[in-house]
Every structure is written in C-alpha cells, then in structure tokens.
N, C-alpha and C. Protein backbone atom coordinates (compact mmCIF):
# COMPACT_ATOMS: atom_id res chain seq x y z
N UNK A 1 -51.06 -119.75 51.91
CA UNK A 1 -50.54 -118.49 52.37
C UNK A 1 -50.16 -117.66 51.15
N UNK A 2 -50.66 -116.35 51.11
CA UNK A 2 -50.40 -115.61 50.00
C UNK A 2 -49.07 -115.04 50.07
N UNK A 3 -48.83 -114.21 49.16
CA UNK A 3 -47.50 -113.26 49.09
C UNK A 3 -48.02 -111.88 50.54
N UNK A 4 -49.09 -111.80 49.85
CA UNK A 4 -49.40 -110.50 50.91
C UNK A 4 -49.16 -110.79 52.26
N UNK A 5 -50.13 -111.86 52.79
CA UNK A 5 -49.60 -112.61 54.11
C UNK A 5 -48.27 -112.36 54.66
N UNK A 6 -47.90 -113.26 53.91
CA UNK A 6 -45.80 -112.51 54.09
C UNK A 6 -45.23 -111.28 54.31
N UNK A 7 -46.01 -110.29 53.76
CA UNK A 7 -45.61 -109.51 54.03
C UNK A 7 -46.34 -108.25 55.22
N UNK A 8 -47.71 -108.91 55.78
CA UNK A 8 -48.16 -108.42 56.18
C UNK A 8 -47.61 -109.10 58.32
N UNK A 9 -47.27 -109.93 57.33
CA UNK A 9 -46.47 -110.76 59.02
C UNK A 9 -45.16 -109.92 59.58
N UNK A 10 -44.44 -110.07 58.47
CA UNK A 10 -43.41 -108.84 58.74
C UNK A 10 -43.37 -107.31 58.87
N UNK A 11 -44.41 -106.78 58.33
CA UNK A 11 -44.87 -105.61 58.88
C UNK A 11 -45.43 -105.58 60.27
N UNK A 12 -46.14 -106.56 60.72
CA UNK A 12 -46.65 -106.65 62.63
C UNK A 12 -44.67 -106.81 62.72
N UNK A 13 -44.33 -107.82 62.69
CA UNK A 13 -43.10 -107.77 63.35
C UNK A 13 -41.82 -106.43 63.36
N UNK A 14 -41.94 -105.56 61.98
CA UNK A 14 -41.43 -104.13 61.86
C UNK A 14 -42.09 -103.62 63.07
N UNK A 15 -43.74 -103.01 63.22
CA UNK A 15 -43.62 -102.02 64.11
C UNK A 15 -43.58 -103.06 65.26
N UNK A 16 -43.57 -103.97 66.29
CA UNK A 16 -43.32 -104.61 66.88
C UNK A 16 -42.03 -104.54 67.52
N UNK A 17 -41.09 -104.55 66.94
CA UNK A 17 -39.56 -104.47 66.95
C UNK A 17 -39.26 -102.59 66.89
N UNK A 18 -39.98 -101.98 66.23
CA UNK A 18 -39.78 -100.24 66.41
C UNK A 18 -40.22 -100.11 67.71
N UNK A 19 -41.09 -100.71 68.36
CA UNK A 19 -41.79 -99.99 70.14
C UNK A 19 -40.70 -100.96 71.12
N UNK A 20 -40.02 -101.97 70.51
CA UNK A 20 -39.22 -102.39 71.11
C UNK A 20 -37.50 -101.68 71.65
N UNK A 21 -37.28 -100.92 70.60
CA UNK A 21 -36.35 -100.07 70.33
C UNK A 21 -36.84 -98.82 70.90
N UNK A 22 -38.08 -98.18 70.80
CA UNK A 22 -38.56 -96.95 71.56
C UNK A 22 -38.44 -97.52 73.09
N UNK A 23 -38.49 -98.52 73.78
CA UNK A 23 -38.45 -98.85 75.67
C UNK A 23 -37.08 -98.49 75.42
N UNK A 24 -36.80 -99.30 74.62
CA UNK A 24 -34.74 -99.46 74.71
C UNK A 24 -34.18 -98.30 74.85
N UNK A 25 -34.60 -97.20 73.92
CA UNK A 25 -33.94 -95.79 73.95
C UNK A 25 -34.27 -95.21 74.94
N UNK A 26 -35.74 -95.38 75.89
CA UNK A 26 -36.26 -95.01 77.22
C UNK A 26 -35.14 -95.25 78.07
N UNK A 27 -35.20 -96.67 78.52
CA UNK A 27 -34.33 -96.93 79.20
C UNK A 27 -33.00 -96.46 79.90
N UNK A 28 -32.71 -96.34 77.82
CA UNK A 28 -30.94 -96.13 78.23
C UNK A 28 -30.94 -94.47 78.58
N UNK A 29 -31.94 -93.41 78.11
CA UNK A 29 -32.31 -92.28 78.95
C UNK A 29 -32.30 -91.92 80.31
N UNK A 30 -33.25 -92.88 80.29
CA UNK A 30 -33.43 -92.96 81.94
C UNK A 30 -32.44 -93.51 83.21
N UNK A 31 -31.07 -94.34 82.32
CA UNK A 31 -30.09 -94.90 83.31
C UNK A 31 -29.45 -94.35 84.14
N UNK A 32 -29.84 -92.86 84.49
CA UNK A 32 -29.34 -92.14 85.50
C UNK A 32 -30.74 -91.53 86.61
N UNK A 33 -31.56 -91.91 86.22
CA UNK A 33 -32.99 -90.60 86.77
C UNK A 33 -33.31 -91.48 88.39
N UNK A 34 -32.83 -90.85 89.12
CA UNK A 34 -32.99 -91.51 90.72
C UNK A 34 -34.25 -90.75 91.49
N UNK A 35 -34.82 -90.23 90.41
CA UNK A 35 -36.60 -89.23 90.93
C UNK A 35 -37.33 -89.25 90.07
N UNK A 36 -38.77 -90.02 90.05
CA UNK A 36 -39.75 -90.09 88.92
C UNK A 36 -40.75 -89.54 89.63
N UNK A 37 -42.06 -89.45 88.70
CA UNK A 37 -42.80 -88.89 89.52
C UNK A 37 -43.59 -89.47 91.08
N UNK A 38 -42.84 -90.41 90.90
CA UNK A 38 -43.78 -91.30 91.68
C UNK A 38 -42.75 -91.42 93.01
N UNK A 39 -41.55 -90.69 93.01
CA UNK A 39 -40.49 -90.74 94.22
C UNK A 39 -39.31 -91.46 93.71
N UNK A 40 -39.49 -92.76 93.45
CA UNK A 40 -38.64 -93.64 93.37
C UNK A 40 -37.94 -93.34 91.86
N UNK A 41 -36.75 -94.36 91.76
CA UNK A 41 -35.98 -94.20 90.72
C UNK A 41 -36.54 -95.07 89.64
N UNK A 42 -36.22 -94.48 87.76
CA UNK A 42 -36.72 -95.10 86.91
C UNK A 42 -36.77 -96.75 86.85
N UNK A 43 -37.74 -97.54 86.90
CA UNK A 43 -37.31 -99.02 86.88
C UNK A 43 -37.38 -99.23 85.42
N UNK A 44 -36.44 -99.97 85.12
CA UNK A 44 -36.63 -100.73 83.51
C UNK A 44 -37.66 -101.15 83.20
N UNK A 45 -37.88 -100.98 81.41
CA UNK A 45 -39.19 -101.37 80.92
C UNK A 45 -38.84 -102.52 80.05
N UNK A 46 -39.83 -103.52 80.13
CA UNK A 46 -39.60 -104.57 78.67
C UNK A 46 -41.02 -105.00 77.90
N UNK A 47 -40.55 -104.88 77.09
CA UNK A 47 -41.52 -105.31 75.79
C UNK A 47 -41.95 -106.83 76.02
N UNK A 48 -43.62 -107.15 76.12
CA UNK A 48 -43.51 -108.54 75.77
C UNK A 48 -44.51 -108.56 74.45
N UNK A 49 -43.57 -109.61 73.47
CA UNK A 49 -44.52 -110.33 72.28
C UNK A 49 -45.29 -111.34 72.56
N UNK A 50 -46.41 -111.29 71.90
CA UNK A 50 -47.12 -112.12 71.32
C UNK A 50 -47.69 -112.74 70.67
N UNK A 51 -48.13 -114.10 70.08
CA UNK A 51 -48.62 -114.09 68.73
C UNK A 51 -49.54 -113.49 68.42
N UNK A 52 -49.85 -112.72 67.05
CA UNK A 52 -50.95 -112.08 66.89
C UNK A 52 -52.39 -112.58 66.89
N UNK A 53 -52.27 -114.07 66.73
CA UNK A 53 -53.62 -114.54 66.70
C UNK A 53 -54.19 -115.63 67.62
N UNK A 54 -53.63 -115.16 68.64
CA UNK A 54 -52.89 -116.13 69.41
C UNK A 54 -54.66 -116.77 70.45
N UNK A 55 -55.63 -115.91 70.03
CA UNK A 55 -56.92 -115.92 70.63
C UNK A 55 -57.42 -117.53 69.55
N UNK A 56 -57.08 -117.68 68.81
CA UNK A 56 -56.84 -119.05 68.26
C UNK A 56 -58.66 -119.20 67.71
N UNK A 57 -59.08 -118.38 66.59
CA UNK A 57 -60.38 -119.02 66.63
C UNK A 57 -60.69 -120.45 65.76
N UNK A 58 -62.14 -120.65 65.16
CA UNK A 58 -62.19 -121.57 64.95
C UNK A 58 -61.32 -122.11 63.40
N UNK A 59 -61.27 -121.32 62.21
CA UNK A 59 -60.62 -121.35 61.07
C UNK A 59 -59.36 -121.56 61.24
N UNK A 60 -58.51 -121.17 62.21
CA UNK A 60 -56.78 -121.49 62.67
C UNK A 60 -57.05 -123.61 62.62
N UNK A 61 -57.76 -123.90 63.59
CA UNK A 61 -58.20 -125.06 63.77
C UNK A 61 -58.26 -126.08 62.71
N UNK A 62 -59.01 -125.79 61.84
CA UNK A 62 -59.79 -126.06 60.48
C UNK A 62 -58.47 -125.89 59.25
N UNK A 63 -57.56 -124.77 59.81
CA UNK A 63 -56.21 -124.89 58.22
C UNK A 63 -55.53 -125.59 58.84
N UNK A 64 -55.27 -125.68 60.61
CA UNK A 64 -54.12 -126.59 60.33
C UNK A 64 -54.79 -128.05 60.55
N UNK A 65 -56.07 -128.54 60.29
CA UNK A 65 -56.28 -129.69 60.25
C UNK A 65 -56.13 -130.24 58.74
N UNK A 66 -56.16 -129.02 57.84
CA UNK A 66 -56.33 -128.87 56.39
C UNK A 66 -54.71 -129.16 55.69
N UNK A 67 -53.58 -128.71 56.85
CA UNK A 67 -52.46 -128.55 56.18
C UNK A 67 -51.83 -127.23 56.29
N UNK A 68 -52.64 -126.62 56.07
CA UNK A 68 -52.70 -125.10 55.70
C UNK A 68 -51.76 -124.46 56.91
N UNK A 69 -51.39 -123.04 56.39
CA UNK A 69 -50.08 -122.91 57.29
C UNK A 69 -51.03 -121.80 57.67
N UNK A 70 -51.03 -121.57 59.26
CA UNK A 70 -52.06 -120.35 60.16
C UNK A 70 -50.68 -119.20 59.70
N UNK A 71 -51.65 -118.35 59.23
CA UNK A 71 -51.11 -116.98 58.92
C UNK A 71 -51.51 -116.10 60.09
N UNK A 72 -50.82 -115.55 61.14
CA UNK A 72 -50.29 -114.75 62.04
C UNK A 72 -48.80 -113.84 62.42
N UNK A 73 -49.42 -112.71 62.90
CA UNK A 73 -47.60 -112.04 62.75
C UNK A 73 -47.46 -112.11 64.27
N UNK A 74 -46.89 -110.77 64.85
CA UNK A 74 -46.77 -110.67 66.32
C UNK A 74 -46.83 -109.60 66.51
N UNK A 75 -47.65 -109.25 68.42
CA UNK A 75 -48.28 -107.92 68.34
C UNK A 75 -47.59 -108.11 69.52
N UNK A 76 -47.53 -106.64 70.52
CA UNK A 76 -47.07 -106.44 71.83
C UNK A 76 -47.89 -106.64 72.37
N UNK A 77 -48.22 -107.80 73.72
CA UNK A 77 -48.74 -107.48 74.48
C UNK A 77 -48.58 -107.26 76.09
N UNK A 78 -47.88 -106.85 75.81
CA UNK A 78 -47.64 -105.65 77.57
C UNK A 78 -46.38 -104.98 77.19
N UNK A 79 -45.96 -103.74 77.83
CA UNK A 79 -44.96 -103.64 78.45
C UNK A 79 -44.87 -103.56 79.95
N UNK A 80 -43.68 -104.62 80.44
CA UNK A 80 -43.87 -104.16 82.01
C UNK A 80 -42.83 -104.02 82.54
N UNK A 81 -42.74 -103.78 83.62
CA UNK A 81 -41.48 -102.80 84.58
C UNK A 81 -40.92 -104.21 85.09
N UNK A 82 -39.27 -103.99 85.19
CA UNK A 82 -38.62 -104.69 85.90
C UNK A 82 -38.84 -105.04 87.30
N UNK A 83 -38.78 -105.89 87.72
CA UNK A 83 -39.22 -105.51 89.49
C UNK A 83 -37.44 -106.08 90.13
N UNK A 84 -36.57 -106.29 89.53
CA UNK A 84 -35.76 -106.32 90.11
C UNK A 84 -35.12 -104.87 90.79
N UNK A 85 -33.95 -105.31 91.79
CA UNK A 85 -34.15 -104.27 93.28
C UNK A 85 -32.86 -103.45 92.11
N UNK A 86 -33.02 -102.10 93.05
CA UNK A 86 -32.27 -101.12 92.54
C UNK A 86 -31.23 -101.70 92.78
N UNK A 87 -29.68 -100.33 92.05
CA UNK A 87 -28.75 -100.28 92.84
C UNK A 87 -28.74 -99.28 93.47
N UNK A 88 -27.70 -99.55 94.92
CA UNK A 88 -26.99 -98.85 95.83
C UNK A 88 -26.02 -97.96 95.26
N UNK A 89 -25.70 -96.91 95.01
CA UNK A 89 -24.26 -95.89 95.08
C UNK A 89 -24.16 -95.42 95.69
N UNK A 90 -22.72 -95.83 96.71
CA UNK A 90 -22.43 -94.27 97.89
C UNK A 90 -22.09 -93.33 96.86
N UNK A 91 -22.91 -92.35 97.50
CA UNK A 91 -22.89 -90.75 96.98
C UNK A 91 -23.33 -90.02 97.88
N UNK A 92 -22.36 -89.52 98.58
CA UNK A 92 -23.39 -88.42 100.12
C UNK A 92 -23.82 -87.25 99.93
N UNK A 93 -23.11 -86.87 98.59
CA UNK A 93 -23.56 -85.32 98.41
C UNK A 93 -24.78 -85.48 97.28
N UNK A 94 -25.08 -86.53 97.18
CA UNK A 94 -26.06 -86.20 96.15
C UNK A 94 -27.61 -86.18 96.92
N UNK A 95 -28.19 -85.35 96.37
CA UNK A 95 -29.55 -84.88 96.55
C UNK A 95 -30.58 -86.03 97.17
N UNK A 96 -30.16 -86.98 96.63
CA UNK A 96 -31.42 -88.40 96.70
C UNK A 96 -30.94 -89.03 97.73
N UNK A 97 -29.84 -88.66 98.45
CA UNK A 97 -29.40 -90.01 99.33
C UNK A 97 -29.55 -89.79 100.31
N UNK A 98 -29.62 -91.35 101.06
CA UNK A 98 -30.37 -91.57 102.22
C UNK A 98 -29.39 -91.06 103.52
N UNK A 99 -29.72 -91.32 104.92
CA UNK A 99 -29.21 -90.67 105.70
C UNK A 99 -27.41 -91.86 105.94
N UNK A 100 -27.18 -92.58 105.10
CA UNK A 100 -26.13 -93.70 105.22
C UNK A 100 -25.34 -93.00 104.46
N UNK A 101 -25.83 -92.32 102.83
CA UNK A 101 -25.37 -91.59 102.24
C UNK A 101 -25.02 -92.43 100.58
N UNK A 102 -25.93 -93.46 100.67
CA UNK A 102 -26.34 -93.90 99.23
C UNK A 102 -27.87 -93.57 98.80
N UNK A 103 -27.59 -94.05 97.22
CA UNK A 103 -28.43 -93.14 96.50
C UNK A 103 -28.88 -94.20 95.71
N UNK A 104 -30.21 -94.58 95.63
CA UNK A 104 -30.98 -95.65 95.15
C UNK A 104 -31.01 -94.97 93.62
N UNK A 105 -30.09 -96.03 92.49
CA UNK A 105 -30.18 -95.91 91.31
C UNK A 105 -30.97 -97.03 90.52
N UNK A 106 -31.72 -96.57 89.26
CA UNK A 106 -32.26 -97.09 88.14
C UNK A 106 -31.90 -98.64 88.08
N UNK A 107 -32.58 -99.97 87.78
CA UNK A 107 -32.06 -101.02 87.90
C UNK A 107 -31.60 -101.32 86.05
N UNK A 108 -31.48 -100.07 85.62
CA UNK A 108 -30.64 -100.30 83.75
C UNK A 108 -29.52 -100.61 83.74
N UNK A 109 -29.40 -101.63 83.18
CA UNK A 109 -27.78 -101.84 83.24
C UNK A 109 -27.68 -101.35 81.64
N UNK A 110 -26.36 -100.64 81.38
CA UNK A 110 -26.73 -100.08 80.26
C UNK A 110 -25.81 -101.34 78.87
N UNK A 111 -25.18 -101.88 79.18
CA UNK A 111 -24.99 -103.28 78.80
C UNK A 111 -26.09 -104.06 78.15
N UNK A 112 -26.62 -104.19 78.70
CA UNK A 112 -27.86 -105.41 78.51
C UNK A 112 -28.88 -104.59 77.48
N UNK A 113 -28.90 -103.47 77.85
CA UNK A 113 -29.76 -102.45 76.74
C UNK A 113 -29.22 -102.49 75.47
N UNK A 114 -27.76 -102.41 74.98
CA UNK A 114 -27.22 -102.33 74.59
C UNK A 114 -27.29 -103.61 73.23
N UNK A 115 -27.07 -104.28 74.48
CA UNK A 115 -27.28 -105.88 73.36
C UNK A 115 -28.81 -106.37 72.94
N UNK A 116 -29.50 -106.00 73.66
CA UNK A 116 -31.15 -105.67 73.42
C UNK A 116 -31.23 -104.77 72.35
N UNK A 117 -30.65 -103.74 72.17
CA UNK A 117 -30.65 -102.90 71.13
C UNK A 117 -30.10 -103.26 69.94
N UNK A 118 -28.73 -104.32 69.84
CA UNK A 118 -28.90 -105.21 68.49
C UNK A 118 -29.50 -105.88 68.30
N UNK A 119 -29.90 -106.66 69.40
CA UNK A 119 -30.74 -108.31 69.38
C UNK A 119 -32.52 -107.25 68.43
N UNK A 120 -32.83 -106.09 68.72
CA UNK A 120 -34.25 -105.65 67.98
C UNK A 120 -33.64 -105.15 66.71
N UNK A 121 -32.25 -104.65 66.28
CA UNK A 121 -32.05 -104.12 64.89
C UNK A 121 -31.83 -105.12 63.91
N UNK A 122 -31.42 -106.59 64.35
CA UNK A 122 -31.12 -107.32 63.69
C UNK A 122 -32.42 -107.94 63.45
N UNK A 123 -33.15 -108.17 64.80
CA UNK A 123 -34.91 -109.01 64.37
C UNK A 123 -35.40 -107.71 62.68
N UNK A 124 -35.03 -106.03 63.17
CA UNK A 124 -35.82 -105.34 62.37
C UNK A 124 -35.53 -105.53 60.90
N UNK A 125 -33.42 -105.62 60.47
CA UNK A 125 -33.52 -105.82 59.51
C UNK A 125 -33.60 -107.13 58.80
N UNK A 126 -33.85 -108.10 59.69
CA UNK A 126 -34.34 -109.19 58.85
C UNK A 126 -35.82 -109.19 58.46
N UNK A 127 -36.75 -108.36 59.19
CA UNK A 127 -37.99 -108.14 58.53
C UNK A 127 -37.71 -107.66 57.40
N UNK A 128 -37.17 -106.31 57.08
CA UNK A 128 -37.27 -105.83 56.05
C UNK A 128 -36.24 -106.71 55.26
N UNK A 129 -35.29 -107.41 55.40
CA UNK A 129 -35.10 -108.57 53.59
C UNK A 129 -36.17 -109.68 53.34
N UNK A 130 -37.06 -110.13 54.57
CA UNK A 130 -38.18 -110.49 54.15
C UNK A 130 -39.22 -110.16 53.04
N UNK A 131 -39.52 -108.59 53.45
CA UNK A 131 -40.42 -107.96 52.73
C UNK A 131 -39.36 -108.02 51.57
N UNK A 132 -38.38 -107.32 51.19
CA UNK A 132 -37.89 -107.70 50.01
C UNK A 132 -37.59 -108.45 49.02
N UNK A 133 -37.41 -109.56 49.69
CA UNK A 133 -37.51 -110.92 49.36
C UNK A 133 -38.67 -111.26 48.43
N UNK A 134 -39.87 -111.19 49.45
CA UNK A 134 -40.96 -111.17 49.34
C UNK A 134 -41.22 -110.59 47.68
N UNK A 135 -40.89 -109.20 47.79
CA UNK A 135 -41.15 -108.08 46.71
C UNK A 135 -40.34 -108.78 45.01
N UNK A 136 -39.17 -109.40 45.32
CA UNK A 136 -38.48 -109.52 44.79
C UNK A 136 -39.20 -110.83 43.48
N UNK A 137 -39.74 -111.83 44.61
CA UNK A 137 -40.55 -113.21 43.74
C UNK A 137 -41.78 -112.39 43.12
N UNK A 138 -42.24 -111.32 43.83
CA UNK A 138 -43.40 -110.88 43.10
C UNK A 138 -43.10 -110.41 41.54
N UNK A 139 -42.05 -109.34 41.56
CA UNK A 139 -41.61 -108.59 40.14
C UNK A 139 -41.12 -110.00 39.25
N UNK A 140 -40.20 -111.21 39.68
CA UNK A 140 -39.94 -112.07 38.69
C UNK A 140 -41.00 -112.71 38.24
N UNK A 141 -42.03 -112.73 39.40
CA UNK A 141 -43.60 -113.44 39.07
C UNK A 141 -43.77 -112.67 37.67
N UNK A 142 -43.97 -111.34 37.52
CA UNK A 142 -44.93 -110.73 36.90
C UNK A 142 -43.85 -110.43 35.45
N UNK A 143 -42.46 -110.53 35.71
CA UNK A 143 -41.78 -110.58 34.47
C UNK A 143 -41.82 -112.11 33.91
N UNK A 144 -42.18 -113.25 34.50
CA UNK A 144 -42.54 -114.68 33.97
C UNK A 144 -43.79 -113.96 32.93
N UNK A 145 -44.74 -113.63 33.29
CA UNK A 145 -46.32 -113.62 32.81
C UNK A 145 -46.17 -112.42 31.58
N UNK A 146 -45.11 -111.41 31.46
CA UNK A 146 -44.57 -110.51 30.74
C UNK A 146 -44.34 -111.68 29.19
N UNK A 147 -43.45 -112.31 29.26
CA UNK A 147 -43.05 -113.18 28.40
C UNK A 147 -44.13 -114.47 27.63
C-alpha cells in the first residue's frame, strides 16, 4: 500500500462524509415541511456507505492471498427515505390538518440529526489528520533523503 493509497482512501471517505452532512442539513431544514410535492410531509433521508471496491474483482483475491492489504475507500451507495410513520400534532388551525384536527409532521427528530451531525464531523475530521498524517511521513521521508 502506497502513501498515495492513504490518502486517496481518505479523500473517498472526505467527500463521503460531506454528502453525509448535505442529507443532515436537508433534514434538519425540512423538520417542519408537512407539504412536499408529492402531498405528504418531508420523510427523512439517510446516507448508506459502502465499500468502494466492494464488486471484489479478481486482484483483491490474489493481494490478500499475497498478504497484501486490498486498498479501497468508501463510496455512497444509496440514499434512502425513512419509512418510519409520521408524527401526529394536534393543531386545528393549521392548514394541513385533518378533519380530527392533527397535522401529519416530518418523521426528523431533530436530536438524532443532531448527533448524526457530530457522529459525520468527527468521521470528517479524522479524515483530514489522516491525510496529514499521511503528508507529514512524506516531508520527513524526503528531509531523510535531503541529508
């Protein structure tokens, strides 16, 4: 595994973790919107990862029979909608509500976004002391070969 490798793993995992944080900021937008275009109220979105190489061809096979460490980062593959059920709010005067006089809201809890939203800043900045890291053995590399 090269230096580049390393750092090319943590770059899939940077923008990976940025589209993860773009649903998150959706979300917590949307934790009020009880009309989309589609009638119903916004349902939550989530990010799923995957390994990037995860189609596994034959050379993955062949390094790790070798020893060799499979160099892969992680890519998104889906985002998909919550299917859990809304909530209920009595609200009679509001526009959306039914003839009982609740109002089918967004299933965001804005909590859980919340901690989702550190749980991706902390994955993000540990990418980037990776890459630094990374950067860091390179320059002492090249001040060894200086001498």
């Amino acid at each position: 595994m090269s230096l580049f490798d390393s750092i090319n793993i943590s770059a899939s995992a940077l923008t990976a973790e940025r589209l993860r944080m773009d649903i998150i900021s959706q979300n917590i937008a949307n934790a009020n919107t009880t009309r989309t275009s589609n009638g119903l109220p916004y349902r939550r979105k989530m990010v799923v990862f995957k390994e990037a190489d995860a189609e596994k061809p034959f050379s993955s096979y062949l390094a790790a029979a070798q020893g060799n460490l499979k160099k892969s980062g992680v890519k998104v593959s889906a985002i998909v909608e919550d299917q859990s059920e809304f909530k209920l709010v009595y609200n009679p005067g509001h526009p959306d509500a039914d003839e009982n006089g609740y109002v089918k809201m967004p299933n965001v809890d804005i909590m859980v976004e919340m901690v989702n939203m550190i749980s991706a800043s902390r994955a993000y900045e540990a990418n980037v002391t990776s890459i630094n890291s990374t950067k860091s053995m390179v320059m002492k590399a090249l001040e060894i070969g200086r001498i």
